[in-house]
C-alpha atoms as a PDB file:
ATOM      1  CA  UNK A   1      86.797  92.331 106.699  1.00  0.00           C
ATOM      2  CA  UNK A   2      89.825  94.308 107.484  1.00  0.00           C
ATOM      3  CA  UNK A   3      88.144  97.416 104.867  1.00  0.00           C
ATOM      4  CA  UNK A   4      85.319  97.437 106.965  1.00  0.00           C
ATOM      5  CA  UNK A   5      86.864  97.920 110.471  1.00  0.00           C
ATOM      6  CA  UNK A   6      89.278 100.467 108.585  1.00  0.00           C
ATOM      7  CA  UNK A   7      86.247 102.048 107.775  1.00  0.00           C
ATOM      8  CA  UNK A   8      84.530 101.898 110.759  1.00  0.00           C
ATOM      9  CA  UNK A   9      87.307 103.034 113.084  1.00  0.00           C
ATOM     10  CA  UNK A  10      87.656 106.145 110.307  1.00  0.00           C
ATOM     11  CA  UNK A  11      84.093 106.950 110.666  1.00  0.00           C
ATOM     12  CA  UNK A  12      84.098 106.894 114.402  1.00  0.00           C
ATOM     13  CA  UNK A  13      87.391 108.855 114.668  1.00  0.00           C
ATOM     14  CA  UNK A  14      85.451 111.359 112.183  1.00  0.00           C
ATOM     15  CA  UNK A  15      82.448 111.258 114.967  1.00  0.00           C
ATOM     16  CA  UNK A  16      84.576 112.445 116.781  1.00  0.00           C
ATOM     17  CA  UNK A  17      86.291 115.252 115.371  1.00  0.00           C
ATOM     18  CA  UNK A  18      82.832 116.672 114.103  1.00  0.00           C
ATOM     19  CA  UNK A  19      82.008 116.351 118.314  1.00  0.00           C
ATOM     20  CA  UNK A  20      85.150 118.433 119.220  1.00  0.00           C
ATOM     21  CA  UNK A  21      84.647 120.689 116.452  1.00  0.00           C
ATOM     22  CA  UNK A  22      88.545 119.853 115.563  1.00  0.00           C
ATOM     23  CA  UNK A  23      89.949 120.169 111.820  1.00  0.00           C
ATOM     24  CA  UNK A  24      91.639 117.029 110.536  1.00  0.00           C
ATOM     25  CA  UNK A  25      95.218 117.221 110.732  1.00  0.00           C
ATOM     26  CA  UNK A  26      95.361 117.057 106.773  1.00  0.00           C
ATOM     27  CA  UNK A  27      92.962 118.468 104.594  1.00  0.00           C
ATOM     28  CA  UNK A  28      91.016 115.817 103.286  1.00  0.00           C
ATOM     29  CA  UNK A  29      91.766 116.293  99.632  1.00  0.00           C
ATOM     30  CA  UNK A  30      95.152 116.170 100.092  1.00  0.00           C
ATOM     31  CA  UNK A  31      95.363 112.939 102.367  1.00  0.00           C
ATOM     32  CA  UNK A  32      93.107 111.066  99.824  1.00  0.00           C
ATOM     33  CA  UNK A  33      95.338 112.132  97.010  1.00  0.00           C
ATOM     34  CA  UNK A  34      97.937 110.848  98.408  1.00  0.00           C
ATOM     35  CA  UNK A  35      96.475 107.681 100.291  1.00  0.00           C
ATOM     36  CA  UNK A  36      95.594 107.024  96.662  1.00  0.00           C
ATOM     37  CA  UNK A  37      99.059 107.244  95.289  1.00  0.00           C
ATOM     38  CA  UNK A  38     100.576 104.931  97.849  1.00  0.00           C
ATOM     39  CA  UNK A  39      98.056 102.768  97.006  1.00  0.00           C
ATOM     40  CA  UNK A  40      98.422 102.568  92.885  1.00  0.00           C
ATOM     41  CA  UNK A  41     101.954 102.549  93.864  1.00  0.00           C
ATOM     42  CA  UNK A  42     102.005  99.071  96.171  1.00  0.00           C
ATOM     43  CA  UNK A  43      99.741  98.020  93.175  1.00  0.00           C
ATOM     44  CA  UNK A  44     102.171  98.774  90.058  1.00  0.00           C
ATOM     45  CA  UNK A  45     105.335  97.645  91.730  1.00  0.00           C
ATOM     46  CA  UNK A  46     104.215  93.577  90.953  1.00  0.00           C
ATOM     47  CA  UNK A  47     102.887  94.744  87.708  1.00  0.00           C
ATOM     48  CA  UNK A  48     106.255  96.471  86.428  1.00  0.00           C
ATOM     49  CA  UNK A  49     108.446  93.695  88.232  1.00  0.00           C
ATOM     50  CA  UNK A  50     106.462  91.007  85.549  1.00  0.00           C
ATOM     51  CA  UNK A  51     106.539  93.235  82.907  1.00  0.00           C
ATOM     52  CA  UNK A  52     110.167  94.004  82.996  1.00  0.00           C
ATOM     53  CA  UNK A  53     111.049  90.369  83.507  1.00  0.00           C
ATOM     54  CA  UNK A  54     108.876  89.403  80.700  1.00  0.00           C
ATOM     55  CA  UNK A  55     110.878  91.487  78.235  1.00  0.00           C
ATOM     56  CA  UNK A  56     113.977  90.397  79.323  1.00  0.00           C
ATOM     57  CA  UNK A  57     113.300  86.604  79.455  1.00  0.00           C
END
């Protein structure tokens, strides 16, 4: 549920911008670049955490 009002609150806030005729405050490429890397990031930290503790136990 909370993707879809993320969503929705990003399309409307996009509505918006289009109405104003206002540029994004990041380019778009660049913010989804590196909304993805925070994201594979909060995902990998668990991951390595049991890795590492499975080698050394």
């Amino acid at each position: 549920m909370s993707y879809l009002i993320s969503l929705a609150i990003g399309l409307f806030v996009g509505v918006i911008y289009g109405a104003l005729d206002f540029r994004s405050p990041a380019p778009p490429a660049i913010a989804l670049v590196g909304l993805m890397g925070m994201l594979l990031g909060e995902k990998l930290w668990p991951m390595g955490r049991q890795l590492v503790s499975g080698w050394l136990s």
